[in-house]
Structures are given as C-alpha cells and as structure tokens.
C-alpha atoms as a PDB file:
ATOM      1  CA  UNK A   1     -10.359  17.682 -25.242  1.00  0.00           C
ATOM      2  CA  UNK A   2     -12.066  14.999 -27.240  1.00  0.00           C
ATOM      3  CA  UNK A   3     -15.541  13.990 -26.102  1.00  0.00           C
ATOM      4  CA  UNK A   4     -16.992  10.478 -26.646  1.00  0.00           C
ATOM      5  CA  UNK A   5     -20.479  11.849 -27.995  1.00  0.00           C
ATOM      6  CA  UNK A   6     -21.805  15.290 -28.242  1.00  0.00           C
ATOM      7  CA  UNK A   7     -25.536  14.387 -27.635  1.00  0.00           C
ATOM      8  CA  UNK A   8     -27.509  16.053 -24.816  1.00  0.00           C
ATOM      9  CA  UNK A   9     -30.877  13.924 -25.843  1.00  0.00           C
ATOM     10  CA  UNK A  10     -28.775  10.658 -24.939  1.00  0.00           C
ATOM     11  CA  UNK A  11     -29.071   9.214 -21.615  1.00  0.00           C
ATOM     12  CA  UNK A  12     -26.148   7.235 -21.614  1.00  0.00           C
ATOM     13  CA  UNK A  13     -23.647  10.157 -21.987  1.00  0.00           C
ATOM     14  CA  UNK A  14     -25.512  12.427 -20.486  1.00  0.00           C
ATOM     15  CA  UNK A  15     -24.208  10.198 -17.118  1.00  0.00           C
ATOM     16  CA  UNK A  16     -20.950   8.586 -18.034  1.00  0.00           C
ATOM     17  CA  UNK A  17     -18.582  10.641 -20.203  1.00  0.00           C
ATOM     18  CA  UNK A  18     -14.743   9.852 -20.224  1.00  0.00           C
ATOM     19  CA  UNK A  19     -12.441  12.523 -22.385  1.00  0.00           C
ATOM     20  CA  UNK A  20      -8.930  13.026 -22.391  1.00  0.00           C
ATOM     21  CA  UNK A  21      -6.759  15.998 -21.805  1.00  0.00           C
ATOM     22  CA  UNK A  22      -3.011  15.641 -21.899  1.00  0.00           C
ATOM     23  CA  UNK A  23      -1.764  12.743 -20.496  1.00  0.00           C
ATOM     24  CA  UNK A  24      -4.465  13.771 -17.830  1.00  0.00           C
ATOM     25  CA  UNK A  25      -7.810  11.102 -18.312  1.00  0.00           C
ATOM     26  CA  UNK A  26     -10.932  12.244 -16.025  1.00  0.00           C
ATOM     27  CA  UNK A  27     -14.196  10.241 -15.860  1.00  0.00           C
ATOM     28  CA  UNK A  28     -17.008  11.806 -14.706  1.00  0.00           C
ATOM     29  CA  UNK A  29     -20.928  10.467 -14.210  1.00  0.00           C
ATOM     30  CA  UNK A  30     -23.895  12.587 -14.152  1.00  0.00           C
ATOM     31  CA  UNK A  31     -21.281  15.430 -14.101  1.00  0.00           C
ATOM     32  CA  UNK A  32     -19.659  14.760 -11.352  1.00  0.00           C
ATOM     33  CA  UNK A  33     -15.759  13.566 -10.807  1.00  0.00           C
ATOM     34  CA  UNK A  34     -15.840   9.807 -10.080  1.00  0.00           C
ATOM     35  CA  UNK A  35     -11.995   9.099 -11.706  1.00  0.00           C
ATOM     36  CA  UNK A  36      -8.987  11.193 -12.102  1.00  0.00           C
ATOM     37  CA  UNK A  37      -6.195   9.478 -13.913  1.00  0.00           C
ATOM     38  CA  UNK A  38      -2.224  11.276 -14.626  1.00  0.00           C
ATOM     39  CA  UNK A  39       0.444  10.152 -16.532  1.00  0.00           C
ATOM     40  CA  UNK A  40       3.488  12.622 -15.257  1.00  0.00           C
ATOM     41  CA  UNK A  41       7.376  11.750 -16.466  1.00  0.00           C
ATOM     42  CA  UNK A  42       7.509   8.948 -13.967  1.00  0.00           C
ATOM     43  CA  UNK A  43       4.562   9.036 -11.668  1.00  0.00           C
ATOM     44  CA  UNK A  44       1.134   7.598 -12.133  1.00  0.00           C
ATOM     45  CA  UNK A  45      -1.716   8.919 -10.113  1.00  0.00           C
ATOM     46  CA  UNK A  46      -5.397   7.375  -9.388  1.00  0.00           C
ATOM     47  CA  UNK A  47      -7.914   9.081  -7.351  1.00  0.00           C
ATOM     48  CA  UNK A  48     -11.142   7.740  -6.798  1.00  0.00           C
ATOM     49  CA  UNK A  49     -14.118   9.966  -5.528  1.00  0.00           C
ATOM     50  CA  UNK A  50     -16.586   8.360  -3.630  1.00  0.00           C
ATOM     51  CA  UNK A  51     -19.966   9.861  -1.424  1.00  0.00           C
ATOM     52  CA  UNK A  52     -17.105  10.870   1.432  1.00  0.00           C
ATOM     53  CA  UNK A  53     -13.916   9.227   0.644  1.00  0.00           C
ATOM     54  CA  UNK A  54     -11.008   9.932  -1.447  1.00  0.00           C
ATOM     55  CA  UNK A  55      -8.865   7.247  -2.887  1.00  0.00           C
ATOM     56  CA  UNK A  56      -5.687   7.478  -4.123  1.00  0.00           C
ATOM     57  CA  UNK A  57      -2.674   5.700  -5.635  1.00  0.00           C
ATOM     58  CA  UNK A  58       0.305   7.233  -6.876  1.00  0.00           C
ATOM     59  CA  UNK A  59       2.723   4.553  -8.696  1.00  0.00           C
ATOM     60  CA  UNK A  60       6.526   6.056  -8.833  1.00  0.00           C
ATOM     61  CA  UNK A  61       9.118   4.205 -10.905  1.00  0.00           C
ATOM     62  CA  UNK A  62      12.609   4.619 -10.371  1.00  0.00           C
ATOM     63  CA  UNK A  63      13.269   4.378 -14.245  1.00  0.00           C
ATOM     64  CA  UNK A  64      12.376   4.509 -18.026  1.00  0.00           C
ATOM     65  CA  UNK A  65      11.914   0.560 -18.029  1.00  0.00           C
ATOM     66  CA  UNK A  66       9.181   0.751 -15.278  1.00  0.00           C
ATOM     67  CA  UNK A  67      10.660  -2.501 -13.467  1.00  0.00           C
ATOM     68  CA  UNK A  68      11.110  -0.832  -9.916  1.00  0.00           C
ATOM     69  CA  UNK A  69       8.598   1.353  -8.031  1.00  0.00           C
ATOM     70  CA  UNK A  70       6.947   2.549  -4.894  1.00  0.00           C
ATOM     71  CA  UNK A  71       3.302   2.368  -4.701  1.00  0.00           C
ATOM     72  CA  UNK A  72       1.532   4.793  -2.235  1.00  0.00           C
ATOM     73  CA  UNK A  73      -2.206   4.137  -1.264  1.00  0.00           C
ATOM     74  CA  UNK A  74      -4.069   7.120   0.420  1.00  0.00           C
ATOM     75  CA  UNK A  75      -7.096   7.510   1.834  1.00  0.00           C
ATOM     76  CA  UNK A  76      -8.686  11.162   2.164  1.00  0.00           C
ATOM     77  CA  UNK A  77      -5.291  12.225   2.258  1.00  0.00           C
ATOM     78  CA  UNK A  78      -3.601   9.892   4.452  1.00  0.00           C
ATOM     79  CA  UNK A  79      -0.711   7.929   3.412  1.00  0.00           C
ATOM     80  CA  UNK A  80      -2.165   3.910   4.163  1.00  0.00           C
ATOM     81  CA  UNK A  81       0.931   1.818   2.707  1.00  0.00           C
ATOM     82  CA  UNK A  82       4.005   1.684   0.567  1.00  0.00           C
ATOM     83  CA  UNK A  83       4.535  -1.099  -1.382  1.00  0.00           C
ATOM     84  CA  UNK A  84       8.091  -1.934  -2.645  1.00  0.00           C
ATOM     85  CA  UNK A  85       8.386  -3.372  -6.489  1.00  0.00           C
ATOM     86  CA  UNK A  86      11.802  -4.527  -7.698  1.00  0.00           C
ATOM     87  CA  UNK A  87      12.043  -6.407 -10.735  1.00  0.00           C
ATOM     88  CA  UNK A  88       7.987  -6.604 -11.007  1.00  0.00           C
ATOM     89  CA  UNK A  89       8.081  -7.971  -7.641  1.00  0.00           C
ATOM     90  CA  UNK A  90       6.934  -6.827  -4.293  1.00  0.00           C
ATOM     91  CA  UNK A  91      10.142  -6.919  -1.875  1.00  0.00           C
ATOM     92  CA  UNK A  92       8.536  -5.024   1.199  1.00  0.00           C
ATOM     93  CA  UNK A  93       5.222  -3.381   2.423  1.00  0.00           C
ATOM     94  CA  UNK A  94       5.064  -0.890   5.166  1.00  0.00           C
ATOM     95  CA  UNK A  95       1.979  -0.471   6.758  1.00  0.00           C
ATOM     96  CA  UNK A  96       1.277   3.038   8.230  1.00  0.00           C
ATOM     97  CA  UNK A  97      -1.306   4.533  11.247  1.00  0.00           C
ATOM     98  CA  UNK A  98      -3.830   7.106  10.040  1.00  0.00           C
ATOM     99  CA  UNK A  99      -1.319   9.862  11.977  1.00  0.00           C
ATOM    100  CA  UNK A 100       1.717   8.650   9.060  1.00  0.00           C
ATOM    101  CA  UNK A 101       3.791   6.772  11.428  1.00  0.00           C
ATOM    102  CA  UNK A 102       4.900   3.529  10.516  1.00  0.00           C
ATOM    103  CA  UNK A 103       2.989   0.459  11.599  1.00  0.00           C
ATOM    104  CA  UNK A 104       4.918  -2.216  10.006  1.00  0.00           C
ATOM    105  CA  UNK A 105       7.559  -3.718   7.659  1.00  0.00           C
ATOM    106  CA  UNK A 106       7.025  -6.875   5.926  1.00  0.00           C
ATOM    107  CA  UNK A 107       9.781  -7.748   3.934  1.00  0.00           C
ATOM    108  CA  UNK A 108       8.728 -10.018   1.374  1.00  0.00           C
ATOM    109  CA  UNK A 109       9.965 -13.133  -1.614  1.00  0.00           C
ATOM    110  CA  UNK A 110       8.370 -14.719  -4.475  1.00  0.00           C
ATOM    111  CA  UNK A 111       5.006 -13.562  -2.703  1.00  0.00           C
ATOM    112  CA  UNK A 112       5.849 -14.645   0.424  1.00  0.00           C
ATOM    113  CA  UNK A 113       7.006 -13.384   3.598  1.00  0.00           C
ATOM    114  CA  UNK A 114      10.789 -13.526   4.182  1.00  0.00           C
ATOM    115  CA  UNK A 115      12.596 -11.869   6.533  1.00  0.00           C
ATOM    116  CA  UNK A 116      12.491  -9.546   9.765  1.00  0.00           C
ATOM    117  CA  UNK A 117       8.798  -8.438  10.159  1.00  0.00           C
ATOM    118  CA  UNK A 118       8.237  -5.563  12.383  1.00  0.00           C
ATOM    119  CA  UNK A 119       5.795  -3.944  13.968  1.00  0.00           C
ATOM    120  CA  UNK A 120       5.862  -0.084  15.961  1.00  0.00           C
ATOM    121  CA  UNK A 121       4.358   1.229  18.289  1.00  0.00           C
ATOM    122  CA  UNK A 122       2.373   4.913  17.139  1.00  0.00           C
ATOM    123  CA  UNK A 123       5.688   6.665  18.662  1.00  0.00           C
ATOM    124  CA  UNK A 124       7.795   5.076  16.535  1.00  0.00           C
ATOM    125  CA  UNK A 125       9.573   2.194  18.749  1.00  0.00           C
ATOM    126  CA  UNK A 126       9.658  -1.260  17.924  1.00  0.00           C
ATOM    127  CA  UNK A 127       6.558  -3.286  19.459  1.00  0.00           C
ATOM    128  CA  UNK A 128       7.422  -6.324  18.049  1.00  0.00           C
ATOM    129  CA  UNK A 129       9.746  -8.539  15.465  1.00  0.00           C
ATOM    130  CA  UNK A 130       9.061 -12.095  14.105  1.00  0.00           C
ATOM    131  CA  UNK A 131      11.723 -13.799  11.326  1.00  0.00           C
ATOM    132  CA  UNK A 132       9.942 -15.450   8.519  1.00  0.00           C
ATOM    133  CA  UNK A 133      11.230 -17.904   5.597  1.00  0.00           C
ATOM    134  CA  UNK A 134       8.935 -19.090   2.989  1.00  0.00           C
ATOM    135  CA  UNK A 135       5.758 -17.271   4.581  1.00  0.00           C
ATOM    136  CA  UNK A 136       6.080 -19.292   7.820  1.00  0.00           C
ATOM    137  CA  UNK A 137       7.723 -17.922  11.207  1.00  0.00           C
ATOM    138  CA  UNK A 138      10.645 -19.175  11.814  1.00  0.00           C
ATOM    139  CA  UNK A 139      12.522 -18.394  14.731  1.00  0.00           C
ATOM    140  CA  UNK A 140      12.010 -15.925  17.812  1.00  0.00           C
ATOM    141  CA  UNK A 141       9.226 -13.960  18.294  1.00  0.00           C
ATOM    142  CA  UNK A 142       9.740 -10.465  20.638  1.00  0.00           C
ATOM    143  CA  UNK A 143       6.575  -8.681  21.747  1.00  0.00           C
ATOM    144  CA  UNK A 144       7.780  -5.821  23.766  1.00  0.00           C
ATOM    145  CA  UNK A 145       5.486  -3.597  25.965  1.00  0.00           C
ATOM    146  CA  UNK A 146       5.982   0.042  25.955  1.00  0.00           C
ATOM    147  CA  UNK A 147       8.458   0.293  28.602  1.00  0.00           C
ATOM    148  CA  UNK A 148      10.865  -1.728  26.397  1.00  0.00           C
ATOM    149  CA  UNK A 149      11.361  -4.733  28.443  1.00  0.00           C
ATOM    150  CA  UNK A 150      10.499  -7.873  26.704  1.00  0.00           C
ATOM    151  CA  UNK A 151       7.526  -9.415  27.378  1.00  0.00           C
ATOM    152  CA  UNK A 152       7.611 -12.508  26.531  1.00  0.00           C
ATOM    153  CA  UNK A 153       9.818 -14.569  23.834  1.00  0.00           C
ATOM    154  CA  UNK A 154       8.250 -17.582  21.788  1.00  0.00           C
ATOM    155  CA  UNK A 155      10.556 -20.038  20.060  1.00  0.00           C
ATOM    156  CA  UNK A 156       8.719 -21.388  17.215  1.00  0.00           C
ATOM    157  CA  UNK A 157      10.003 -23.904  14.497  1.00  0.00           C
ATOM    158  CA  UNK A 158       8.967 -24.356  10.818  1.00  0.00           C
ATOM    159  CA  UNK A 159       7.457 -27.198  12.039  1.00  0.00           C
ATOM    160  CA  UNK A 160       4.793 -24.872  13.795  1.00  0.00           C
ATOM    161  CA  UNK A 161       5.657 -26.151  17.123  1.00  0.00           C
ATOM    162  CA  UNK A 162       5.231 -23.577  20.303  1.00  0.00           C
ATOM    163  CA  UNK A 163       7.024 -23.077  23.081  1.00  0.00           C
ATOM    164  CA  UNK A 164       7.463 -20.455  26.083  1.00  0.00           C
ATOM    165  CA  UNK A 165      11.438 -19.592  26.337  1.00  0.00           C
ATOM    166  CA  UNK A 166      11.836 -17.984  29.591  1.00  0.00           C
ATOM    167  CA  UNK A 167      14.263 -14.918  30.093  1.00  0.00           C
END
C-alpha cells in the first residue's frame, strides 16, 4: 500500500487520498469509498459510489491485444447495456430492462446504425424491427402488439419519405 502523503494536519489528504494495492486502485474522500478500480487477467472493473447509487463498468476483452470486448454498465446491480467492440469499434449495443431482459439490439458501423434494429417486449418477444443503412431507416418498419399480429407496417425510403402499406 503506498499512500500519497502521511499528514493528518493536512486538509487536502485528510479528504482525497488515492493508494494502490495490487493491480486493485481505490479512491476514497473524507474516508469514504467514492472509486474502486481492478485490473484482473482480462477484465477491467469501475464502480462508482454515489449518496444511493452504485455504478459500475466491467470492460472484458476477448484477448492479450485488447482490440475486442464487451462492455457491461450496471447500475446498483443491474445489468443496463452491453456494448460490442471489435476492432476498437462498437458493432452492437443491447439495451436491457431493469428486470435483465433484453430491450434492444442495435447493430451498428463506423458509428452508425446498420442493420436489423430490434426491440422486445419485457417477456422476451419481438415488439418491433426497423432495417437501417448509414444511420437512416431504410426499409420496413414492424411494430407488433402483444398478441403478435402486426400492427401496422411503414415503408420508408432513404429519402425519408412515409407511407402506410396496408396488410
């Protein structure tokens, strides 16, 4: 353990002192745990500590070059999103209800959404899809109510214009 300054007449560390243990890095002010920082093999983990919330992200890379990796955002506990890295960049997100089911896919390119994006309903069926190229729809739209009959289709172009398609 290797502390910044050992001085209990000094305001300044008396509230913020950072040491490091490991690979482990924990930050506390006015001796409490604000930060919690851990380097593991492959895995990176975050937590924040706020007044009544609990942040976290844990970072997991697939390899030794740290190019590909899944990063997981909590709060208090509760898995928020995956995000998808592959080559440094994001490929998909996936969205997720405070119960862990998945609220939606969004595939994406060069920053932009690209492909099928889905969304579910909280019992895991498909609520609705929309095809996107270059960040704009592009294509059919399906909302579908909970009964699984389609609602309603929309045909809409890159050139952004709408119209109803009847089934």
């Amino acid at each position: 353990m290797i502390y910044l300054k050992d001085n209990n007449d000094d305001q300044f560390f008396k509230k913020y002192r950072t040491y490091l243990d490991s690979e482990t890095i924990k930050t506390y002010i006015n001796d409490k745990l604000e930060l919690f920082q851990e380097i593991k093999a492959l895995t990176e983990t975050t937590i924040l500590y706020k007044k009544n919330e609990v942040s976290k992200v844990i970072v997991e890379y697939s390899d030794n070059n740290r190019i590909n990796s899944v990063v997981k955002s909590y709060k208090n506990d509760r898995l928020l999103k995956e995000t998808f890295i592959k080559n440094k960049k994001i490929v998909l997100e996936k969205e997720y209800y405070t119960s862990g089911k998945l609220v939606r896919e969004i595939p994406l390119k060069d920053g932009l959404i690209n492909g099928e994006v889905k969304d579910y309903y909280e019992n895991g069926k498909i609520r609705s899809t929309a095809n996107f190229v270059n960040g704009d729809i592009d294509g059919v739209v399906k909302n579908i109510i909970k009964q699984e009959k389609l609602l309603k289709k929309l045909y809409i172009k890159m050139e952004r214009k709408l119209s109803n398609v009847k089934i």
